[in-house]
Protein backbone atom coordinates (compact mmCIF):
# COMPACT_ATOMS: atom_id res chain seq x y z
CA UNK A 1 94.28 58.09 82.99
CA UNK A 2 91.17 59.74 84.30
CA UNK A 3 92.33 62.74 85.05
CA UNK A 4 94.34 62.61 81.75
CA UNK A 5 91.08 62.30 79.94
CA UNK A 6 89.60 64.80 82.05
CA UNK A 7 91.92 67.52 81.72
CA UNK A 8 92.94 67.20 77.78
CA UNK A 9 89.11 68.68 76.03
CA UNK A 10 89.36 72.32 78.27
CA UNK A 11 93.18 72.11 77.32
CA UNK A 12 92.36 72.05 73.47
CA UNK A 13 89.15 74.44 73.97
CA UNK A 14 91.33 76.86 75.83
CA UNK A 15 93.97 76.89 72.88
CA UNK A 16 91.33 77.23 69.99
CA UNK A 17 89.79 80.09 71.81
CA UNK A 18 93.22 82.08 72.43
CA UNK A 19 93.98 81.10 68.74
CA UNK A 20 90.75 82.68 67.89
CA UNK A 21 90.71 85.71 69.86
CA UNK A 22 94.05 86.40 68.19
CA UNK A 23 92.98 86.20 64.48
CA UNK A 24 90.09 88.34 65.72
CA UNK A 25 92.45 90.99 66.90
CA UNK A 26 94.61 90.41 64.00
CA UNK A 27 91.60 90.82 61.64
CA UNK A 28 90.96 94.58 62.80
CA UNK A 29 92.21 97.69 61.43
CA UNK A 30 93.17 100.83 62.81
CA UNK A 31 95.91 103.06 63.18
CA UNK A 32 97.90 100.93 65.18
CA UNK A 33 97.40 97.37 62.56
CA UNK A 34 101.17 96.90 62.32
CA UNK A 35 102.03 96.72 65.66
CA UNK A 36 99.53 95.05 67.09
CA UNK A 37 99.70 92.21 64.24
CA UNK A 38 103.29 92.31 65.30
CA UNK A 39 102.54 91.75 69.32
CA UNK A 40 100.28 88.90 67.79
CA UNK A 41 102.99 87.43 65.68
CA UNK A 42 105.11 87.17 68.69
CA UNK A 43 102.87 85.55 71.01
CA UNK A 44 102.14 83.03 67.90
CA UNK A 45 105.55 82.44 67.93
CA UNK A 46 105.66 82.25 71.45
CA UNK A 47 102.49 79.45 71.51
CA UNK A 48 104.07 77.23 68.60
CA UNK A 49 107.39 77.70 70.73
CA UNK A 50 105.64 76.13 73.92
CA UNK A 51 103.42 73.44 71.81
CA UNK A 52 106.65 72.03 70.51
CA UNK A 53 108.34 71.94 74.07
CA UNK A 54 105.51 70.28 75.60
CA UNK A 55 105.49 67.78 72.55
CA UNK A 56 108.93 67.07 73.24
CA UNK A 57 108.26 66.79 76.90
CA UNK A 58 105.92 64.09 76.68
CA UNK A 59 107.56 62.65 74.38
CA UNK A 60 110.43 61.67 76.13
């Protein structure tokens, strides 16, 4: 349970701070807006898509 406890606060730092680089990145404008925000909206996708597969995981 140590390691549990240990391991979860850099876990949820780590995912607020990719979360926030991205809505930095998606915040910027530019010539190339659309497809980045596109690239972004993939890997948000992509994030949610893992979040709920490791919720399910531990879960079961």
């Amino acid at each position: 349970m140590d390691v549990v406890s240990a391991l979860v606060p850099p876990t949820v730092m780590a995912i607020f701070f990719v979360f926030l680089i991205m809505r930095i990145v998606k915040s910027q404008g530019g010539p190339n807006k659309a497809k980045e925000d596109a690239i972004l909206d993939q890997a948000e996708a992509a994030a949610a898509q893992a979040a709920a597969l490791r919720q399910k995981s531990s879960d079961t």
